[in-house]
N, C-alpha and C. Protein backbone atom coordinates (compact mmCIF):
# COMPACT_ATOMS: atom_id res chain seq x y z
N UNK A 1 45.16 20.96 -93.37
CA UNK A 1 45.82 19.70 -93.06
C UNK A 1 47.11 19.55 -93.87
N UNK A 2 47.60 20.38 -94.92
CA UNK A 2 48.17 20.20 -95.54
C UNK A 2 49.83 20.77 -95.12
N UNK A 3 49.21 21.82 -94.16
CA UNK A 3 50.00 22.55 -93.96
C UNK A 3 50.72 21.96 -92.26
N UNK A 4 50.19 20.94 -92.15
CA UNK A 4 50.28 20.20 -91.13
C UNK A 4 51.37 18.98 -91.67
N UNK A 5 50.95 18.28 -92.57
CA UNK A 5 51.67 17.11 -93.25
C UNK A 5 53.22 18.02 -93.76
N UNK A 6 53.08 19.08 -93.99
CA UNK A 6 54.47 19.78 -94.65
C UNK A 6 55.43 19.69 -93.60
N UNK A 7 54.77 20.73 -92.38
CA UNK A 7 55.57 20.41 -91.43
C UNK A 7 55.79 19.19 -90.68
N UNK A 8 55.47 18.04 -90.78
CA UNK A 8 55.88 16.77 -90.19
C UNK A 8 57.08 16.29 -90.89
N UNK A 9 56.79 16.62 -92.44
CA UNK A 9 57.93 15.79 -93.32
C UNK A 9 58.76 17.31 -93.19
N UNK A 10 58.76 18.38 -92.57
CA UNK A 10 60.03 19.04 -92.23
C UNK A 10 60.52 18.40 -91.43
N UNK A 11 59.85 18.14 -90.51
CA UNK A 11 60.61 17.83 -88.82
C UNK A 11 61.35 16.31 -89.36
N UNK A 12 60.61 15.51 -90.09
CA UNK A 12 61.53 14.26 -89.84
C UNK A 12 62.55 14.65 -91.38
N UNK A 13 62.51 15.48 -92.19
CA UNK A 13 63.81 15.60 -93.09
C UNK A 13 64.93 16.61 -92.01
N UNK A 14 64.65 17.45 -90.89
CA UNK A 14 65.27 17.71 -90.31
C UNK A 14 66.09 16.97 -89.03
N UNK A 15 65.41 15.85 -88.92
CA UNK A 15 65.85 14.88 -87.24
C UNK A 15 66.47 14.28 -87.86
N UNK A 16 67.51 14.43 -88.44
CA UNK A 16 68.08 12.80 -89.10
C UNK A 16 69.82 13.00 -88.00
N UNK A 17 70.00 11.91 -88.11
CA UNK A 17 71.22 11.18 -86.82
C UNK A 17 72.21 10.90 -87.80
N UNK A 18 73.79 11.06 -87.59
CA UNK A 18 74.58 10.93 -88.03
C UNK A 18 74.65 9.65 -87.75
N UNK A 19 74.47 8.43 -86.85
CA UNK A 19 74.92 7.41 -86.47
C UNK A 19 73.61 6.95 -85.33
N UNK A 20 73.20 6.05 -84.92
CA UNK A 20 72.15 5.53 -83.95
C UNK A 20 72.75 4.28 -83.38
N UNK A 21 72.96 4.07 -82.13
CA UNK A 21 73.25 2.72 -81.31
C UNK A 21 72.76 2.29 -80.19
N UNK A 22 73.19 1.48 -79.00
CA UNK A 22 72.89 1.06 -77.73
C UNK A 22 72.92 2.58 -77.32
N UNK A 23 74.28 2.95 -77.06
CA UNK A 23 74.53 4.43 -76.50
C UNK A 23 73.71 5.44 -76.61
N UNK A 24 73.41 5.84 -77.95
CA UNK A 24 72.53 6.85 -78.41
C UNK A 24 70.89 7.01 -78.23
N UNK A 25 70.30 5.62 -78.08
CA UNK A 25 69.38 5.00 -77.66
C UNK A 25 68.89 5.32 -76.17
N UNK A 26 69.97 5.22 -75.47
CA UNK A 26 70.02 5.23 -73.84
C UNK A 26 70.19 6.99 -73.39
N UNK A 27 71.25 7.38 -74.36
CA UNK A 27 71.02 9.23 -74.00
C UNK A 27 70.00 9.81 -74.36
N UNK A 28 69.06 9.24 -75.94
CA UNK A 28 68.11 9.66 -76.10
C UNK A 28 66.92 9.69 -75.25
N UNK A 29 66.87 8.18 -74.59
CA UNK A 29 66.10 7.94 -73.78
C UNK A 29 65.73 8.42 -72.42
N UNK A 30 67.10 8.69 -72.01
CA UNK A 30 67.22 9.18 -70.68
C UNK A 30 66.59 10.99 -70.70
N UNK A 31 67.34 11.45 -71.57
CA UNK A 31 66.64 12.90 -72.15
C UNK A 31 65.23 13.20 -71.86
N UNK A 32 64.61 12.08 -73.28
CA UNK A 32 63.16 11.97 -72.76
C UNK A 32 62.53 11.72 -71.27
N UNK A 33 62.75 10.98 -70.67
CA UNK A 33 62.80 11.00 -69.62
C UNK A 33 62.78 11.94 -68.46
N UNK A 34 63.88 12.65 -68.69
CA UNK A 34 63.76 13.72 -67.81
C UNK A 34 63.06 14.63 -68.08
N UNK A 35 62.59 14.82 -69.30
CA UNK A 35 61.75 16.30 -69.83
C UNK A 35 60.38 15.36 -69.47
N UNK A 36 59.83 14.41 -69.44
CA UNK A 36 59.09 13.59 -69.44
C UNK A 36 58.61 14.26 -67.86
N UNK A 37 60.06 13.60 -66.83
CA UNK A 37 59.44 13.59 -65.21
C UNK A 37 59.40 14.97 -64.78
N UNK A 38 60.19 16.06 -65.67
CA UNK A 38 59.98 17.34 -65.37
C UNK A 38 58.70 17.75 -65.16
N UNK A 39 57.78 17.63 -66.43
CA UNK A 39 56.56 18.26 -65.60
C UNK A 39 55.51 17.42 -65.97
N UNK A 40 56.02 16.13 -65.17
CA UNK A 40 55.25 15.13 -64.61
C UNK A 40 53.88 14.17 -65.81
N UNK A 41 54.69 13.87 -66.61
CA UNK A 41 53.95 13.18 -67.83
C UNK A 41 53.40 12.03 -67.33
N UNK A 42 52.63 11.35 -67.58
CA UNK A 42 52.48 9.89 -67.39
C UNK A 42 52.53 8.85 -68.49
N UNK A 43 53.69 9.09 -68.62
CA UNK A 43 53.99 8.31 -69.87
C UNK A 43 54.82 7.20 -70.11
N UNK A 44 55.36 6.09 -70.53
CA UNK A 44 55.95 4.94 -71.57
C UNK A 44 57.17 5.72 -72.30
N UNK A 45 57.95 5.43 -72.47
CA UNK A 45 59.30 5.78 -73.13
C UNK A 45 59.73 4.48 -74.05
N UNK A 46 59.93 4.09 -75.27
CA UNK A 46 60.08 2.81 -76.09
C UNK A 46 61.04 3.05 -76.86
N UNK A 47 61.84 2.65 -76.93
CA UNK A 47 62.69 3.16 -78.08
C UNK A 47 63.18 1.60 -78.98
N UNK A 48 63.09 1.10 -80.57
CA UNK A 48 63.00 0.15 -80.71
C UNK A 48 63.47 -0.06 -82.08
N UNK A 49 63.73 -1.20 -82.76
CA UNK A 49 64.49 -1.43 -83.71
C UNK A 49 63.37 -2.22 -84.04
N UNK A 50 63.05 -3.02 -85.84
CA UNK A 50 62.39 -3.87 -85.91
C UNK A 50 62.45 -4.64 -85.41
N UNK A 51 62.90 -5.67 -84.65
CA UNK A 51 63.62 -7.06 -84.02
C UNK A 51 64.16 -6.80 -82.52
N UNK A 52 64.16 -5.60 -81.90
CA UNK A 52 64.52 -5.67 -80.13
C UNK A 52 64.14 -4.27 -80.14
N UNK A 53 64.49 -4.04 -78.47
CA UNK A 53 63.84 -2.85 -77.73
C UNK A 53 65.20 -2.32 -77.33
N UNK A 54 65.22 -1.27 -77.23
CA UNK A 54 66.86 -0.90 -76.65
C UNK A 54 66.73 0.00 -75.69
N UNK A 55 65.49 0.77 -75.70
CA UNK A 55 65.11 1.70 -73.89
C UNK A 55 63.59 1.44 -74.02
N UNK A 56 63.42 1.22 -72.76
CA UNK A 56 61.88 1.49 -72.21
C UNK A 56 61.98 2.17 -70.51
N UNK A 57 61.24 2.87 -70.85
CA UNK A 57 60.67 3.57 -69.17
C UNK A 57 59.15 3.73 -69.33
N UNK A 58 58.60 3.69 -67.88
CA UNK A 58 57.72 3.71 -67.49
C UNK A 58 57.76 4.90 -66.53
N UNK A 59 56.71 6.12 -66.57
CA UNK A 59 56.75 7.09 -65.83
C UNK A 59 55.67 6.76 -64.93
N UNK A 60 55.65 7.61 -63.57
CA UNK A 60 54.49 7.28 -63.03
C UNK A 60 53.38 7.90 -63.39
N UNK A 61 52.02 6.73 -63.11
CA UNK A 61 50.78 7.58 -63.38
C UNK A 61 50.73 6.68 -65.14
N UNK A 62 52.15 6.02 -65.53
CA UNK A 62 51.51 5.57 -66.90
C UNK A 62 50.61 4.30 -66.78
N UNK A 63 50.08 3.32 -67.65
CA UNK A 63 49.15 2.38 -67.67
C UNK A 63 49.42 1.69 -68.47
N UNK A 64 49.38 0.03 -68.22
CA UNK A 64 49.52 -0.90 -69.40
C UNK A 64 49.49 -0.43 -70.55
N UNK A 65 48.34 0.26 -70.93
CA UNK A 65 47.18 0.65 -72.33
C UNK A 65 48.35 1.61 -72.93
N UNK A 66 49.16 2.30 -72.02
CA UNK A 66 50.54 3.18 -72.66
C UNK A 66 51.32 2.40 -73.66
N UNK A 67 51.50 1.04 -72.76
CA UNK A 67 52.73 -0.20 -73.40
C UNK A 67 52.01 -0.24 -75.05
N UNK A 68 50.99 -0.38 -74.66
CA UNK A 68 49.92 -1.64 -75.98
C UNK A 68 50.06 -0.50 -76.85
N UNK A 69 49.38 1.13 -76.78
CA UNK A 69 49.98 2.29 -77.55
C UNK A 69 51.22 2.26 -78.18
N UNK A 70 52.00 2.26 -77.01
CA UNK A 70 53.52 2.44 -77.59
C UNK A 70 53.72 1.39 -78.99
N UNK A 71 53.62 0.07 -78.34
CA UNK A 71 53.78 -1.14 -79.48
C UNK A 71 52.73 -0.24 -80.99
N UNK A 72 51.88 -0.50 -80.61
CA UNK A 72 50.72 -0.12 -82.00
C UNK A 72 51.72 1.15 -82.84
N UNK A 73 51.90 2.21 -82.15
CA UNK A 73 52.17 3.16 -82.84
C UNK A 73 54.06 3.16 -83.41
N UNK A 74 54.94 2.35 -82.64
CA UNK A 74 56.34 1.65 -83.44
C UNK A 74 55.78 1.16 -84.24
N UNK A 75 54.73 0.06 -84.42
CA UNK A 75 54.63 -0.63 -85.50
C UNK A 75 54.41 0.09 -86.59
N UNK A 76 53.49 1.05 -86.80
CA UNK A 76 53.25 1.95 -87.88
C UNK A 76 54.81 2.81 -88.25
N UNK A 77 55.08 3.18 -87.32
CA UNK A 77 56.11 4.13 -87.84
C UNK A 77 57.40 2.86 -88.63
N UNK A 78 57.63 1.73 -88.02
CA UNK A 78 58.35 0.97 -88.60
C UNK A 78 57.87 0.44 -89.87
N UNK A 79 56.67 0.33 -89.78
CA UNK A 79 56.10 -0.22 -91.24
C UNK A 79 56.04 1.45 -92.40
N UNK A 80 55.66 2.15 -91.95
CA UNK A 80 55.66 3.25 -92.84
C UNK A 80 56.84 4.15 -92.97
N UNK A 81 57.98 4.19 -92.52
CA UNK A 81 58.76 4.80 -92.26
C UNK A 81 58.84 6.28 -91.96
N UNK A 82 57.77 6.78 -91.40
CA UNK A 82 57.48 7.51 -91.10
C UNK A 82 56.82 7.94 -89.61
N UNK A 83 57.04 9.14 -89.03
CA UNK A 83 56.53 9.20 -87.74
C UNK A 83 54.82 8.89 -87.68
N UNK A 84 54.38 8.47 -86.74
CA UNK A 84 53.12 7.45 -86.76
C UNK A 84 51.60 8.62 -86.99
N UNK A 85 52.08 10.27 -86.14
CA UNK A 85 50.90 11.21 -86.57
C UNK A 85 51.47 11.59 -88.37
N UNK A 86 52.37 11.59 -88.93
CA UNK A 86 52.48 11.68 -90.37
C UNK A 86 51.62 11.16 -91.11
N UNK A 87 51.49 9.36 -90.45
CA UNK A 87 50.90 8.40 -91.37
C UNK A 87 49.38 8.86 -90.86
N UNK A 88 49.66 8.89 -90.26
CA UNK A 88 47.36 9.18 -89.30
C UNK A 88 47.18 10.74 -90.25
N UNK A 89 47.81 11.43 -90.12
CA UNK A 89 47.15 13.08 -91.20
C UNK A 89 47.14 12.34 -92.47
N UNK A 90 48.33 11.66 -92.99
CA UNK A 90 47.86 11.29 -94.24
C UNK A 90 46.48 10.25 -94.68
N UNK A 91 46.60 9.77 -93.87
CA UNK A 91 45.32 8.98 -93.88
C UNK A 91 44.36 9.81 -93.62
N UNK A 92 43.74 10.58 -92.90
CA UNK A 92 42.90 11.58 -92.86
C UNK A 92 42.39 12.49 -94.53
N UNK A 93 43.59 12.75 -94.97
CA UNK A 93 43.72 13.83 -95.85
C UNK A 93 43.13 12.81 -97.21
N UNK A 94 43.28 11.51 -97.29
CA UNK A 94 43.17 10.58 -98.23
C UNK A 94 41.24 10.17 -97.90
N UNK A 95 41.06 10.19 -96.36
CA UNK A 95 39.81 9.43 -96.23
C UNK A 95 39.81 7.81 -96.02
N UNK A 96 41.22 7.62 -95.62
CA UNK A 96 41.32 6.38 -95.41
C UNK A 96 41.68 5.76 -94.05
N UNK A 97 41.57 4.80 -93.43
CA UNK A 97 41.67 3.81 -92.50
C UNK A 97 42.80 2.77 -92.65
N UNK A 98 43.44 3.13 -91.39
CA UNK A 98 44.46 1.70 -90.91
C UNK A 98 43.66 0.36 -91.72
N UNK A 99 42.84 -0.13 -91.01
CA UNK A 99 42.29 -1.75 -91.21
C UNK A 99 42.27 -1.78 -92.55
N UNK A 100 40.78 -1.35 -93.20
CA UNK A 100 40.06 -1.37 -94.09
C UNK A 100 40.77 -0.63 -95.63
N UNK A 101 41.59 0.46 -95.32
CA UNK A 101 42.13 0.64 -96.42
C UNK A 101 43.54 0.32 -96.63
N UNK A 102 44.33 -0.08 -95.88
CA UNK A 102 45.76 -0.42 -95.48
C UNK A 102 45.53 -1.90 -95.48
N UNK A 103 44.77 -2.71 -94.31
CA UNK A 103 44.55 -4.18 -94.43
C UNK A 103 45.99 -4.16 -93.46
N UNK A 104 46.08 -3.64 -92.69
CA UNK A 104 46.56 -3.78 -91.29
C UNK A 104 45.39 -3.56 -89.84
N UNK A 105 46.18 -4.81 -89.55
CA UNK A 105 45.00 -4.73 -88.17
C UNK A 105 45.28 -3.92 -87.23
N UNK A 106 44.15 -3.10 -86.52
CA UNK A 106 44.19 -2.18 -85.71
C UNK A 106 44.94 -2.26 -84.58
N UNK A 107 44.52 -3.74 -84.25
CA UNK A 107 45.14 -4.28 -82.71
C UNK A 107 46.70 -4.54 -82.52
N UNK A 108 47.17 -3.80 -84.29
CA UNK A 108 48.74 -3.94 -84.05
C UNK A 108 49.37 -2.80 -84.54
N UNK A 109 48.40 -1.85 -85.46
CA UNK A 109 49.05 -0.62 -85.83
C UNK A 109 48.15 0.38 -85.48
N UNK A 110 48.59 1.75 -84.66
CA UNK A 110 48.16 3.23 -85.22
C UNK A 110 48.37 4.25 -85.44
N UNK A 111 47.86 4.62 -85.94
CA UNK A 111 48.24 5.73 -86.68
C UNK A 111 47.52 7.32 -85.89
N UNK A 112 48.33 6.87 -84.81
CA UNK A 112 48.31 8.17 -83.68
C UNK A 112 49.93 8.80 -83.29
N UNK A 113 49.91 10.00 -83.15
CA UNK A 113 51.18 10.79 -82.77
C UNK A 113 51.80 10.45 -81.44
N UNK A 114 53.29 10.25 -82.00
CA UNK A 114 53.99 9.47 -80.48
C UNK A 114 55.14 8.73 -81.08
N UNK A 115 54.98 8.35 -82.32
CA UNK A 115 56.32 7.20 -82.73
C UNK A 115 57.08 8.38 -83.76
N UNK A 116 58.09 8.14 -83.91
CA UNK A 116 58.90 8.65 -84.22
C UNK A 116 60.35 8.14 -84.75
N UNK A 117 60.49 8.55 -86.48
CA UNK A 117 61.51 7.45 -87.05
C UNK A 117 63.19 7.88 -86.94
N UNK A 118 63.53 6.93 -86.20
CA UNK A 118 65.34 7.44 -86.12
C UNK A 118 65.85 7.00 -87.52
N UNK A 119 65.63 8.08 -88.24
CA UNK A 119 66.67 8.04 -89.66
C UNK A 119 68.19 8.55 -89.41
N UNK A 120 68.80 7.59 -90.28
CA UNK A 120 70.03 7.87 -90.40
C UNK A 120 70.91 8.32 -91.48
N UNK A 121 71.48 9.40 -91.44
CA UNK A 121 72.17 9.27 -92.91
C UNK A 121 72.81 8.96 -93.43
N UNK A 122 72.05 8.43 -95.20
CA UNK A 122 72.46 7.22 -95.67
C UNK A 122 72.19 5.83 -95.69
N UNK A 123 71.64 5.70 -94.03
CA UNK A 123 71.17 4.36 -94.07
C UNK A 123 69.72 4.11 -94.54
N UNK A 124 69.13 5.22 -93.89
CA UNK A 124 67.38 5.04 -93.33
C UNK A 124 66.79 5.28 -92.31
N UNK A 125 65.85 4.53 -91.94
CA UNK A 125 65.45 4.41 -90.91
C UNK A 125 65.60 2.92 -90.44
N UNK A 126 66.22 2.97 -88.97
CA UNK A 126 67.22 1.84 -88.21
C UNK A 126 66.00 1.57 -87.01
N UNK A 127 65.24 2.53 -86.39
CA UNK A 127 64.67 2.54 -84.83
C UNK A 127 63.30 3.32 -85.00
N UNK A 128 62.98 3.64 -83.92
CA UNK A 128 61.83 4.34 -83.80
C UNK A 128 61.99 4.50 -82.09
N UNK A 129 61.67 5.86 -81.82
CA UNK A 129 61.02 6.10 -80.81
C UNK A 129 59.86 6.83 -80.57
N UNK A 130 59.31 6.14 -79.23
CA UNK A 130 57.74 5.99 -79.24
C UNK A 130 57.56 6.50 -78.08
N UNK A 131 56.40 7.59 -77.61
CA UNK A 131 56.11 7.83 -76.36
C UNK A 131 54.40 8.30 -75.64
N UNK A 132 54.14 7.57 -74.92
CA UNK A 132 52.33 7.35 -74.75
C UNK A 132 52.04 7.57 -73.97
N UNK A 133 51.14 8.40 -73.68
CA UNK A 133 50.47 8.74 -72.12
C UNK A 133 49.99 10.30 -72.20
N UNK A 134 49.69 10.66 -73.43
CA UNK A 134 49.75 11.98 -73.56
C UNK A 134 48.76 12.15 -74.67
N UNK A 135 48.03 13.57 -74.74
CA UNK A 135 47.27 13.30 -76.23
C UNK A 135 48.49 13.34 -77.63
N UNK A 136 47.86 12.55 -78.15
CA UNK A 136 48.47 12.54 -79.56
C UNK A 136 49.74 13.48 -80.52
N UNK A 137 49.24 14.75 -80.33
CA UNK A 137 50.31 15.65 -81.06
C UNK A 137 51.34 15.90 -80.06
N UNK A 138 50.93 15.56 -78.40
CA UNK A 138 51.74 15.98 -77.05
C UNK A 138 52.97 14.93 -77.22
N UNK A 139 52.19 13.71 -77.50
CA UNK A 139 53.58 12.56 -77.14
C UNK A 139 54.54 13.24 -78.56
N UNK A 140 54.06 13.17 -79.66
CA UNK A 140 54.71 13.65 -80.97
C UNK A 140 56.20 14.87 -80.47
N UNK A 141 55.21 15.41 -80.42
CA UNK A 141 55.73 16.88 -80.21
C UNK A 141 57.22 16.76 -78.67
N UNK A 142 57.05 16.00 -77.46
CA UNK A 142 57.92 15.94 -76.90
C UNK A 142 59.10 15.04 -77.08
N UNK A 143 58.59 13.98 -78.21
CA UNK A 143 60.22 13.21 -79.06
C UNK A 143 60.67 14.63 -79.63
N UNK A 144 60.17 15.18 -80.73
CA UNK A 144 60.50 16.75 -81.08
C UNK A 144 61.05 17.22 -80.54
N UNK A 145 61.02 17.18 -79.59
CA UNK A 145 61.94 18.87 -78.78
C UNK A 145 63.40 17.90 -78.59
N UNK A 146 63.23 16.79 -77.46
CA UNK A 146 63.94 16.30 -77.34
C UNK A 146 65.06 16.04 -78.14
N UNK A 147 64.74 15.23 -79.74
CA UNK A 147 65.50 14.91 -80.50
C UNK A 147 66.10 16.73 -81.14
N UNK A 148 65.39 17.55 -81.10
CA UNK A 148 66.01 18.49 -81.64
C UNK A 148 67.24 19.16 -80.97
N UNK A 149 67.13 19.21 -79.64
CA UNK A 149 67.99 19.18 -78.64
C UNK A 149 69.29 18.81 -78.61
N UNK A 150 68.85 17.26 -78.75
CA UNK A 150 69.75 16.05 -79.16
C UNK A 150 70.69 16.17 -80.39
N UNK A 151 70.05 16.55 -81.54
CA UNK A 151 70.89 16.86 -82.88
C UNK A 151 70.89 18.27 -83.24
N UNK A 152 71.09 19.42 -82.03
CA UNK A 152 71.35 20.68 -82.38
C UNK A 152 70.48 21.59 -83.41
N UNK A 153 69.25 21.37 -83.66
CA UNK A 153 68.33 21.71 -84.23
C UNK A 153 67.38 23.00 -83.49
N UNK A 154 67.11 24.14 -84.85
CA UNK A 154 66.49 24.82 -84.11
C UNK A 154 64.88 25.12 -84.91
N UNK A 155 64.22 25.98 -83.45
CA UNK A 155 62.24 26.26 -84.41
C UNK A 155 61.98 24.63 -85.43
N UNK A 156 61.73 23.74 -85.06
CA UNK A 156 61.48 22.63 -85.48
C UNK A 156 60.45 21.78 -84.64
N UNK A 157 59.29 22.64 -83.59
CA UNK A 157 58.16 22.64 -83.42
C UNK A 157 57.25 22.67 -84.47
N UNK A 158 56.12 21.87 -84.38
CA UNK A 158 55.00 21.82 -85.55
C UNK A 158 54.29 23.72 -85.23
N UNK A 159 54.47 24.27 -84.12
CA UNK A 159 53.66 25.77 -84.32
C UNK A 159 54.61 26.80 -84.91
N UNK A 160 56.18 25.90 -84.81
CA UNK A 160 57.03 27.11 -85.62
C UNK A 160 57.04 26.78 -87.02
N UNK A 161 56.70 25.50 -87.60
CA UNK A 161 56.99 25.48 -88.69
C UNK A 161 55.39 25.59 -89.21
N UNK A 162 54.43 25.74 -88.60
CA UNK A 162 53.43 26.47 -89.03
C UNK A 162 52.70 27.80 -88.89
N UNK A 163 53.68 28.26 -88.49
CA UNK A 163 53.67 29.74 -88.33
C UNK A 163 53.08 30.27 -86.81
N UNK A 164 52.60 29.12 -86.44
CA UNK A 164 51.52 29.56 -85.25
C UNK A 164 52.25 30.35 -84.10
């Protein structure tokens, strides 16, 4: 598991954005999107700031329960600053729980793979994008490609940076 948590905090010390806006938001989004309808995801697309939403899509085949995902798992990544399967391995690796050891309620945070923190450099982290309809490391893993794409990044898959 450890070797799992290394490579997450590679991938997000490697995704970092020179700048994040409306614009960047909407190319990011659209990106996802298309790699999304390419081979036919059923997924939620969220992309979000603490305080507004700046892309959402809905793919077909997705489900309310995507939306309510999406929300749960921004919230974690916005509260932890970190991508949302980061915070769920670490919690694993600790033996601990969202609710009970955090004292965040479930019905608003989790700590499942899919959110994803738009850091910026210098600033922080400004956004998050979030994507649901997929198992867990799947939604993770296709912000990944995408954003790597996006910021010219290369082998910055969780099986390349774990050798797999």
């Amino acid at each position: 598991m450890t070797n799992l948590i290394s490579a997450l905090e590679q991938q997000e010390q490697a995704l970092v954005f020179g700048g994040f806006d409306e614009d960047t938001a909407f190319a990011v989004g659209n990106a996802l999107r298309e790699k999304a309808a390419a081979s036919q995801a059923p997924v939620v697309i969220d992309i979000r700031t603490a305080n507004r939403r700046l892309y959402f899509a809905a793919l077909p085949g997705s489900a309310p329960d995507n939306d309510e995902w999406a929300r749960r798992k921004a919230n974690m990544a916005l509260r932890k600053q970190c991508s949302s399967l980061l915070c769920g391995e670490r919690l694993k690796s600790s033996g601990e729980s969202v609710g009970q050891d955090m004292g965040l309620d479930p019905l608003d945070y989790a700590a499942h793979g899919g959110s994803f923190p738009v850091r910026v450099t210098g600033v922080g982290v400004v956004a998050v994008i979030t994507v649901s309809g997929l198992p867990s490391r799947d939604d993770h893993e296709l912000i990944v490609r995408v954003l790597a794409r996006h910021l010219d990044v290369d082998s910055i898959s969780l099986d390349a940076l774990m050798g797999a």
